[in-house]
C-alpha atoms as a PDB file:
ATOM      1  CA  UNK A   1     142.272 167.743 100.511  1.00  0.00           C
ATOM      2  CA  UNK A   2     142.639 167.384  96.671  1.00  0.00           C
ATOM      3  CA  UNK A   3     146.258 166.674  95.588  1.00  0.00           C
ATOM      4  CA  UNK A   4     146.394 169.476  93.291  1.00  0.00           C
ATOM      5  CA  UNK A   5     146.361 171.560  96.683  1.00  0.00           C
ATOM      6  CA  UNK A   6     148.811 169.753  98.500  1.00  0.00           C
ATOM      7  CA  UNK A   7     150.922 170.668  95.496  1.00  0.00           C
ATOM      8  CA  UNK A   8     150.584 173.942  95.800  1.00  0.00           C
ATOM      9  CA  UNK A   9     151.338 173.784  99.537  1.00  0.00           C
ATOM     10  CA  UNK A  10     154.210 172.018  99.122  1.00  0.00           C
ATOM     11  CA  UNK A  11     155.403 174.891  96.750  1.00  0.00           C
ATOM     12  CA  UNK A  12     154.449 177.610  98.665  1.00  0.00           C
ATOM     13  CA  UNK A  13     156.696 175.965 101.609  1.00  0.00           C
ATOM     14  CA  UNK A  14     159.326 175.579  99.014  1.00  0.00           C
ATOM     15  CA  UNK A  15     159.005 179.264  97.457  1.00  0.00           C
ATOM     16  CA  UNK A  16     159.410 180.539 101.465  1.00  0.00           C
ATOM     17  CA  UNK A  17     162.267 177.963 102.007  1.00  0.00           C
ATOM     18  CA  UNK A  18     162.205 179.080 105.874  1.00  0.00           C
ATOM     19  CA  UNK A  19     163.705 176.965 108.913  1.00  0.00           C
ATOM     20  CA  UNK A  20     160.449 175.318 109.054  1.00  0.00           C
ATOM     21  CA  UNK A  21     160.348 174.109 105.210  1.00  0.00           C
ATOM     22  CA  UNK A  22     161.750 170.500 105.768  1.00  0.00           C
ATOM     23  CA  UNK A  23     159.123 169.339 108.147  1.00  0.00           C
ATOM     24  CA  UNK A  24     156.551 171.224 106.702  1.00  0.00           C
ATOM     25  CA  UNK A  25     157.464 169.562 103.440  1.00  0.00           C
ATOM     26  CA  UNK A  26     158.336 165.878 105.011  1.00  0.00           C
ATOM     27  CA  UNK A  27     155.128 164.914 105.543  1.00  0.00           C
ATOM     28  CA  UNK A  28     153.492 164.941 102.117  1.00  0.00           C
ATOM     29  CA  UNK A  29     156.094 161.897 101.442  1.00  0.00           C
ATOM     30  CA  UNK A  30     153.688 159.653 102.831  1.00  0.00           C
ATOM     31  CA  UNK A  31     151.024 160.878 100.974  1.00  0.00           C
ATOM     32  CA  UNK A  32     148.744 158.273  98.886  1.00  0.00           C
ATOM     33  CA  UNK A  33     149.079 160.317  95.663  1.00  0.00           C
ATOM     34  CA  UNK A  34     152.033 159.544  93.967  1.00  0.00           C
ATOM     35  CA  UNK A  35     152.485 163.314  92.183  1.00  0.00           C
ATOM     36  CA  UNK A  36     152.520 164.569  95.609  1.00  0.00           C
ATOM     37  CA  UNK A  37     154.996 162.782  97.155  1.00  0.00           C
ATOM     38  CA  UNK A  38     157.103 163.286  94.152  1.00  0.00           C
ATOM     39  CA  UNK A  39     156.539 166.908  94.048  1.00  0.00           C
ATOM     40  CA  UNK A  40     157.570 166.194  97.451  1.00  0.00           C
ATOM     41  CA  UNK A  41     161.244 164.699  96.642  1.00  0.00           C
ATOM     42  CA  UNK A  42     161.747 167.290  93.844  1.00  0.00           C
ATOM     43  CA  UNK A  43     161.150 170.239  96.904  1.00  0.00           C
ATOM     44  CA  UNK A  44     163.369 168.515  99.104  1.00  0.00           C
ATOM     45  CA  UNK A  45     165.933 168.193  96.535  1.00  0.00           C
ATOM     46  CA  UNK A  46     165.776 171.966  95.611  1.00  0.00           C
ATOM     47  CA  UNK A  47     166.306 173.343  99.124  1.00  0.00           C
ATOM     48  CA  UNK A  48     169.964 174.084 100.487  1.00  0.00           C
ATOM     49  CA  UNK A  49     171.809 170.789 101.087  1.00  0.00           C
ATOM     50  CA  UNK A  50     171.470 169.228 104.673  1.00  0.00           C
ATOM     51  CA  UNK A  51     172.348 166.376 106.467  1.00  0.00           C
ATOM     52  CA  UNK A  52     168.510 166.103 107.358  1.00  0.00           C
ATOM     53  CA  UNK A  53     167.443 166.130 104.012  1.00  0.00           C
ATOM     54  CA  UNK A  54     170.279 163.508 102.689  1.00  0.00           C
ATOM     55  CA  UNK A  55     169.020 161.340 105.455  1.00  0.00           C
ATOM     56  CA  UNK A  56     165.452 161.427 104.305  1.00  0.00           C
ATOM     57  CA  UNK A  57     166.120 160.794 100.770  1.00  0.00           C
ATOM     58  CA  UNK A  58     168.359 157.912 101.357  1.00  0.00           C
ATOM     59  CA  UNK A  59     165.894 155.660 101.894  1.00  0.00           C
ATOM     60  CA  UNK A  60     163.736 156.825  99.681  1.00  0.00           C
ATOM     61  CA  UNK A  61     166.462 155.284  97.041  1.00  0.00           C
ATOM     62  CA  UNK A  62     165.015 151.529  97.903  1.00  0.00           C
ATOM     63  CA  UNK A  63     161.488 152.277  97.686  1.00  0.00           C
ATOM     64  CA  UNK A  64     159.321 149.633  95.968  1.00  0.00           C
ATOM     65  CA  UNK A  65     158.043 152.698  93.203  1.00  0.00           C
ATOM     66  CA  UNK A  66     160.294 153.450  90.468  1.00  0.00           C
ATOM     67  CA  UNK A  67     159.760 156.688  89.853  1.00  0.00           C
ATOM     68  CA  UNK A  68     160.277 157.366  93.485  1.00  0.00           C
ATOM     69  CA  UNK A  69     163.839 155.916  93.828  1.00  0.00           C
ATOM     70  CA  UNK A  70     164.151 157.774  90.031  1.00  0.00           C
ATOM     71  CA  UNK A  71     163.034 161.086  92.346  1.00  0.00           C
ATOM     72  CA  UNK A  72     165.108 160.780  95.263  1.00  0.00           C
ATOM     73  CA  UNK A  73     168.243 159.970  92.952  1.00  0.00           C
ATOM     74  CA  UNK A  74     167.877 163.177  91.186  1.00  0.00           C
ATOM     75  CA  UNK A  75     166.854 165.135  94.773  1.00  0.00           C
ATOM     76  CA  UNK A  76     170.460 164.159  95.905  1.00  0.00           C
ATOM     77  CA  UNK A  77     172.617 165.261  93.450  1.00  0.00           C
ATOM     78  CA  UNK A  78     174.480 167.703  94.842  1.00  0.00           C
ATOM     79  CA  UNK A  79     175.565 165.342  97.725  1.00  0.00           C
ATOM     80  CA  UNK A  80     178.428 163.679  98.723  1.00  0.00           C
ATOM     81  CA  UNK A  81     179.741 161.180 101.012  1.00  0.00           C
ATOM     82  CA  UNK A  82     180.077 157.485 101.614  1.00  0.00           C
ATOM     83  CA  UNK A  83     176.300 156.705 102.556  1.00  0.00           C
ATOM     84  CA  UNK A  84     174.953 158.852  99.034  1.00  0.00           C
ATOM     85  CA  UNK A  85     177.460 156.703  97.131  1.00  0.00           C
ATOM     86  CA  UNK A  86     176.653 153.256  98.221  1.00  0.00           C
ATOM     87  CA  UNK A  87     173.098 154.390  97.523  1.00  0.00           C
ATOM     88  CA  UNK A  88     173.580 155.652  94.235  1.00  0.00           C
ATOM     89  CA  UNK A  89     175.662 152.585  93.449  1.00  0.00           C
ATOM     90  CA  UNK A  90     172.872 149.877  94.681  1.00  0.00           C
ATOM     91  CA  UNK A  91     170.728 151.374  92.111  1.00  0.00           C
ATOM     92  CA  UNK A  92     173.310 150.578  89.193  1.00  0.00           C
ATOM     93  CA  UNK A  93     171.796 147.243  89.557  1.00  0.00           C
ATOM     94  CA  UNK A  94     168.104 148.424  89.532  1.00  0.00           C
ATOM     95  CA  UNK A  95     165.041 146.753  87.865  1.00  0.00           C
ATOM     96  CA  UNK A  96     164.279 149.807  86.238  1.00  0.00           C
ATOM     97  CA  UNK A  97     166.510 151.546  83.292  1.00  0.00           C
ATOM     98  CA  UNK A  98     165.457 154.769  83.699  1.00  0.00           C
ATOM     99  CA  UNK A  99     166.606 154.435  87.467  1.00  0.00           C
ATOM    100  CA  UNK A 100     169.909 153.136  86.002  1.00  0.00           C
ATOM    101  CA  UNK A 101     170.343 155.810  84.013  1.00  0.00           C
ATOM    102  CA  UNK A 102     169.876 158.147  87.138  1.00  0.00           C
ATOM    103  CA  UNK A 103     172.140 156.636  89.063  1.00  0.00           C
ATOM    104  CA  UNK A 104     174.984 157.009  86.506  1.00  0.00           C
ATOM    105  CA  UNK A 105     174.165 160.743  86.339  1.00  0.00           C
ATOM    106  CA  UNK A 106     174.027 161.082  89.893  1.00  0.00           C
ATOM    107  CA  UNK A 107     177.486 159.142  89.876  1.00  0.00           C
ATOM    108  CA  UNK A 108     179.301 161.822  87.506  1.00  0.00           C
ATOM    109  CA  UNK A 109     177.183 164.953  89.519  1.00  0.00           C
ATOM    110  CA  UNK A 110     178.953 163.563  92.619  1.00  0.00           C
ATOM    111  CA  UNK A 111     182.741 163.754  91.001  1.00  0.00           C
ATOM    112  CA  UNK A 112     183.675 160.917  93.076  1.00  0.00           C
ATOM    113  CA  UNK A 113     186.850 159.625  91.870  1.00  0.00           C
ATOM    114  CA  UNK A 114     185.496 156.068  93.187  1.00  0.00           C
ATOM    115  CA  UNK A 115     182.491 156.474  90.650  1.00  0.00           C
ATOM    116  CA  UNK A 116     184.992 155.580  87.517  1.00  0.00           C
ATOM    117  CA  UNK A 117     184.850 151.748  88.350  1.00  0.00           C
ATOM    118  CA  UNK A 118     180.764 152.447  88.546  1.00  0.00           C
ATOM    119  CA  UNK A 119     180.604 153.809  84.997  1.00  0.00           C
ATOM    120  CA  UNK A 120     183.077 151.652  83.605  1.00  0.00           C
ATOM    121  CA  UNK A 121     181.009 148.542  85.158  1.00  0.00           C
ATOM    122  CA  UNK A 122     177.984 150.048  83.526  1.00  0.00           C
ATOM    123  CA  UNK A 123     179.084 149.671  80.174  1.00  0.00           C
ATOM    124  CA  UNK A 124     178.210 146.253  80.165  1.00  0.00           C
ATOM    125  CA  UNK A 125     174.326 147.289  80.937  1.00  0.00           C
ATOM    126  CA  UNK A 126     172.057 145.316  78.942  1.00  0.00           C
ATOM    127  CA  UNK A 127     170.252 148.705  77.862  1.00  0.00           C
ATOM    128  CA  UNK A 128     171.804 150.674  75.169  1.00  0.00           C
ATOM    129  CA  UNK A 129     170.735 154.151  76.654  1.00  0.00           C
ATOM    130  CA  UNK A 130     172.173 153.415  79.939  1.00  0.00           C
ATOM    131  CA  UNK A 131     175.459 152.087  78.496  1.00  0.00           C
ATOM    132  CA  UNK A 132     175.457 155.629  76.546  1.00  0.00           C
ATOM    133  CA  UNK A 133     174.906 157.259  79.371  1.00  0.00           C
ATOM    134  CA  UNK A 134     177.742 155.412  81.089  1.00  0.00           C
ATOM    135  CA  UNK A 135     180.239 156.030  78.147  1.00  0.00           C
ATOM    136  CA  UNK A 136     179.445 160.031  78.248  1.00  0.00           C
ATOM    137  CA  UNK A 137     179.652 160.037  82.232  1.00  0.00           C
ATOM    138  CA  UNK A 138     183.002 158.844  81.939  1.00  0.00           C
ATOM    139  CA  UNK A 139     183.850 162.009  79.663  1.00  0.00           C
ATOM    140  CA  UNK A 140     182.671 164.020  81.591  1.00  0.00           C
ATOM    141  CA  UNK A 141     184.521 163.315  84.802  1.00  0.00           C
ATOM    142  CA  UNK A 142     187.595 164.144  82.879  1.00  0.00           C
ATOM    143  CA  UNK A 143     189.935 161.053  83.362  1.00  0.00           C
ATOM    144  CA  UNK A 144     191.924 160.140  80.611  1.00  0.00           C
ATOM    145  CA  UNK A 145     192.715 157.041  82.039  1.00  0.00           C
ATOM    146  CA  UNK A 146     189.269 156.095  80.850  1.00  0.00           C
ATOM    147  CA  UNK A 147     190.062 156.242  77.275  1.00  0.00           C
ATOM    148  CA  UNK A 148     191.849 152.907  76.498  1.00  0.00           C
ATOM    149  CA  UNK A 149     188.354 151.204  77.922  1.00  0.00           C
ATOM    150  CA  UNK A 150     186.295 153.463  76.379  1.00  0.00           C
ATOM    151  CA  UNK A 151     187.919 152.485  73.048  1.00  0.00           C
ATOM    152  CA  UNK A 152     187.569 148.926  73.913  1.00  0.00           C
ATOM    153  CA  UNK A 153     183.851 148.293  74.497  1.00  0.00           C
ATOM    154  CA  UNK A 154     183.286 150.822  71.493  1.00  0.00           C
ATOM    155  CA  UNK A 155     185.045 148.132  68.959  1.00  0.00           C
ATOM    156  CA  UNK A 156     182.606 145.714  70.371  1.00  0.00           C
ATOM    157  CA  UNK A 157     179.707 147.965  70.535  1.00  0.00           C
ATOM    158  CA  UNK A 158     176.577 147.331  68.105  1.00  0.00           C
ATOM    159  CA  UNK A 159     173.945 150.037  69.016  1.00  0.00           C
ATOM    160  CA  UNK A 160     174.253 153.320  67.399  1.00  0.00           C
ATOM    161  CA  UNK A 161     172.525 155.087  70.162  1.00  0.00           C
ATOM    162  CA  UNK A 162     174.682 153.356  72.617  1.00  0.00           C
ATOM    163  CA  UNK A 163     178.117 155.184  70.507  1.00  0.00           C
ATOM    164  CA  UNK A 164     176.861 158.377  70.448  1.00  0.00           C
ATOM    165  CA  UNK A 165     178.101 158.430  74.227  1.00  0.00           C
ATOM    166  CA  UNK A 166     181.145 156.923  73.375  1.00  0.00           C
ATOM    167  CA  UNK A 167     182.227 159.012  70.793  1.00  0.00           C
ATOM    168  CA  UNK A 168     181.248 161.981  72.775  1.00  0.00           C
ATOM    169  CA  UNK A 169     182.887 160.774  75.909  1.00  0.00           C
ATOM    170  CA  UNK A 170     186.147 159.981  73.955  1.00  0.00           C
ATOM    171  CA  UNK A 171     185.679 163.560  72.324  1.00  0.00           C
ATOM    172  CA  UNK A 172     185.487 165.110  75.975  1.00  0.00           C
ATOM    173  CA  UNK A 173     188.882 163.267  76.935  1.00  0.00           C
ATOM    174  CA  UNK A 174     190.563 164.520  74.329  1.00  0.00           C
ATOM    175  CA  UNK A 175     189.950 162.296  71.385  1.00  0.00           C
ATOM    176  CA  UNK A 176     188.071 164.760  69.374  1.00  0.00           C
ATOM    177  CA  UNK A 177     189.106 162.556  66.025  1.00  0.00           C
ATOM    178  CA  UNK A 178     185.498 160.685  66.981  1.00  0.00           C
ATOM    179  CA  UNK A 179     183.204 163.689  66.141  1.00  0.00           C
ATOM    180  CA  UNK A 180     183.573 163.151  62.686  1.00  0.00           C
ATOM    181  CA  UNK A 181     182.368 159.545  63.622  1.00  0.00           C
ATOM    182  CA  UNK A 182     179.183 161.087  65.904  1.00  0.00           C
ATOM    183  CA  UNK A 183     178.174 163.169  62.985  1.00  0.00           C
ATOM    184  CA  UNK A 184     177.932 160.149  60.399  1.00  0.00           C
ATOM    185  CA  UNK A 185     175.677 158.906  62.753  1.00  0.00           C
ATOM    186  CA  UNK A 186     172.922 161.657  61.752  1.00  0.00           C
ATOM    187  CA  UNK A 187     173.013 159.084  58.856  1.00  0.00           C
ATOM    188  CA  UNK A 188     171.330 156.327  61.199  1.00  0.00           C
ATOM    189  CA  UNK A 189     168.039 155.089  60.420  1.00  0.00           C
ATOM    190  CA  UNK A 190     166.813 155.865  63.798  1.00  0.00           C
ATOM    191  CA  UNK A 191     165.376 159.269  64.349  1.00  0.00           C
ATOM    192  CA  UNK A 192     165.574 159.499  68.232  1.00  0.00           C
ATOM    193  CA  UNK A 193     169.564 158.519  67.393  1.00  0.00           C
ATOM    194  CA  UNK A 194     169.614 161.838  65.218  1.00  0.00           C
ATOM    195  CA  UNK A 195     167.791 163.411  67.912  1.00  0.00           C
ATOM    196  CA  UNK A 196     170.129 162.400  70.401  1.00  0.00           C
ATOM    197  CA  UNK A 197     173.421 164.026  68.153  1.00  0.00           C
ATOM    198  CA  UNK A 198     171.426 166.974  67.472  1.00  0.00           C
ATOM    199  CA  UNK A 199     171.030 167.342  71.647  1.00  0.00           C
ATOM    200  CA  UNK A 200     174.466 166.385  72.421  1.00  0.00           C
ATOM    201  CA  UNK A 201     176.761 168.355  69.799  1.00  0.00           C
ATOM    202  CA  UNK A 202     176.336 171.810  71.150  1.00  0.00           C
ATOM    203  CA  UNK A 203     178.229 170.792  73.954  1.00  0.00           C
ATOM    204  CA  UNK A 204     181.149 169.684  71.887  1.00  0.00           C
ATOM    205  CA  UNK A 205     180.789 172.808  69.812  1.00  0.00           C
ATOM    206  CA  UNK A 206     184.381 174.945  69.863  1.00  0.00           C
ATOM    207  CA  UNK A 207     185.812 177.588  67.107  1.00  0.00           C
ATOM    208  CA  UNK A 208     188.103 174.738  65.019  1.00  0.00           C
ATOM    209  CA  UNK A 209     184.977 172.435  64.706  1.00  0.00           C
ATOM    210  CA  UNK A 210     181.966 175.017  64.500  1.00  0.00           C
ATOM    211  CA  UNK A 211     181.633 175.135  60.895  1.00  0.00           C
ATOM    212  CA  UNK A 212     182.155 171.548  60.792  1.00  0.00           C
ATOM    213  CA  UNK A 213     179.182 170.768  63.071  1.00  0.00           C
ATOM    214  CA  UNK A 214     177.082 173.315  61.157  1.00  0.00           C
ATOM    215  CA  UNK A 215     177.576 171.507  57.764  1.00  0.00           C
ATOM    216  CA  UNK A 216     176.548 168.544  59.017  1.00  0.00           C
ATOM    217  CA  UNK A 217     173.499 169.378  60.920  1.00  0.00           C
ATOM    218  CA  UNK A 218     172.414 171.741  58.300  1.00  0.00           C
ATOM    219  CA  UNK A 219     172.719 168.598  55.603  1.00  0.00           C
ATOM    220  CA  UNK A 220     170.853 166.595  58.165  1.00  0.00           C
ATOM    221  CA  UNK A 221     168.573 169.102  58.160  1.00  0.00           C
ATOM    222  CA  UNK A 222     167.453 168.893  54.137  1.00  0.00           C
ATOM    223  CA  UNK A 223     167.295 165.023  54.126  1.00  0.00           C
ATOM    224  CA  UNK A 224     165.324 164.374  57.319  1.00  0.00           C
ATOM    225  CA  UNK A 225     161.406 163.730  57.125  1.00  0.00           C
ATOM    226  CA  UNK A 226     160.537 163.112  60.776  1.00  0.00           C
ATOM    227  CA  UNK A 227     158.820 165.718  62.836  1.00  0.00           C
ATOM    228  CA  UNK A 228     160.721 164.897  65.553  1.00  0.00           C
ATOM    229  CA  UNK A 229     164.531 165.084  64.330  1.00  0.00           C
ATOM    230  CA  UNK A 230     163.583 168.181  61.870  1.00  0.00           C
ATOM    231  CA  UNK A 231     162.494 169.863  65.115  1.00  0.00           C
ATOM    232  CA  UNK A 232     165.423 169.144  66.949  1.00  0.00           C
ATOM    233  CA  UNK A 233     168.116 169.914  64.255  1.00  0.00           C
ATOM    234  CA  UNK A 234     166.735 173.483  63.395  1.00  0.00           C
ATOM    235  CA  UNK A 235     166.714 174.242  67.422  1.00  0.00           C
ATOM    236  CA  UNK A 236     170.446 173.531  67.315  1.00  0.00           C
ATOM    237  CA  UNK A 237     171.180 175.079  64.459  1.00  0.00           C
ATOM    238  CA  UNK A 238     169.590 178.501  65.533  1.00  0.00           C
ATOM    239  CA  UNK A 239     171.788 178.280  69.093  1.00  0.00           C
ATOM    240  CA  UNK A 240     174.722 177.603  66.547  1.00  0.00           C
ATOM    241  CA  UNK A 241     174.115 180.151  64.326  1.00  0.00           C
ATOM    242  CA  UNK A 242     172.830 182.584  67.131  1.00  0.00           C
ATOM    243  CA  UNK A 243     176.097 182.444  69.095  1.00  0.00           C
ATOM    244  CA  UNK A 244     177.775 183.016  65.251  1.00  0.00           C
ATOM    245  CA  UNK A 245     175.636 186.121  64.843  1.00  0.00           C
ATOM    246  CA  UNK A 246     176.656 187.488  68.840  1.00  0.00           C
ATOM    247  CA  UNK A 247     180.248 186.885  67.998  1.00  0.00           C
ATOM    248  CA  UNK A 248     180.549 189.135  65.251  1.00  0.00           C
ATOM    249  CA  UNK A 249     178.485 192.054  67.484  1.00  0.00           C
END
């Protein structure tokens, strides 16, 4: 059977979601296409939470392919529980950044109060995308007491990509001085950082600093040359200016 069938067999099962859909699914993890048994994770992952599931995917976490632990990290967001976080945890440590990366978000989907330590520990990642990641987790999960550290490792922080998650994280906890200090970063000479702050803004976006936001994108906007930023600055400048136009309505 071609494995653009078992695909669609495994979304079928997954579009019926009956009692039967975990072992009908289950199988197609041992697959010898890769896409399959990933489509496979992402189904499990999708369907109600379960203690069967969980205890599928867990191992799944220390498989030799990357993208599968990346898979089965994503799958279990959404659980909880000692065994989830040791897994998620192991994978902090992880050959792979982009498996890194989704164990930190599967750390802050969790809102384990033990994850903190986690984020703060990942800070010190040798990856400047994962230590962003780390820095914005840690706003996310709402603990002040994360701000004094936060502070610290972004005076000795030399990546621009990697402060863009520290100024946002500090602006989630309450620091909100640091957004003028994320949007002088659409100054950077990278495009994917300008990217990133044109991604990550409309979630800081409130009434006192909406006009503020809009300036700055919009002068962003007329100096950039890249397809790639230009692309992303206009998309969040229509949401911004969208949500102006359905407030006055």
């Amino acid at each position: 059977m071609k494995s653009e069938k078992k695909i669609m067999i495994i979304q079928g099962f997954l579009e019926q979601a009956g009692p039967d859909a975990i072992e009908n699914i289950a199988p197609f993890l041992a697959d010898e296409d890769p896409q399959v048994i990933w489509m496979a994770i992402e189904a499990l992952g999708t369907l109600p939470i379960s203690e069967k599931i969980k205890n599928i995917l867990l191992p799944l976490t220390e498989n030799p392919d990357e993208e599968i632990r990346f898979k089965a990290l994503e799958a279990l967001w959404g659980y909880t529980g000692d065994a989830v976080l040791n897994a998620v945890v192991n994978r902090l440590k992880d050959d792979d950044e982009l498996v890194r990366i989704s164990a930190v978000e599967a750390l802050v989907e969790m809102r384990d109060r033990r994850g903190k330590q986690h984020l703060m520990d990942a800070l010190t990642d040798v990856e400047e995308i994962v230590r962003r990641e780390a820095a914005e987790g840690l706003g996310k999960l709402g603990d002040a007491s994360a701000v004094p550290v936060l502070q610290a490792f972004l005076q000795k922080e030399t990546s621009s990509a990697a402060k863009v998650g520290f100024y946002v994280g500090l602006h989630l906890l309450g620091a909100e001085f640091h957004l003028k200090s994320l949007l002088n970063l659409l100054k950077d000479p990278s495009y994917r950082v300008r990217c990133s702050i044109s991604n990550c803004v409309l979630d800081l976006v409130n009434e006192e600093n909406k006009k503020l936001i809009i300036k700055a994108l919009d002068a962003a906007l007329r100096r950039e040359t890249t397809v790639a930023a230009r692309s992303t600055l206009q998309s969040a400048l229509e949401e911004l200016n969208s949500s102006n136009d359905s407030e006055m309505k």
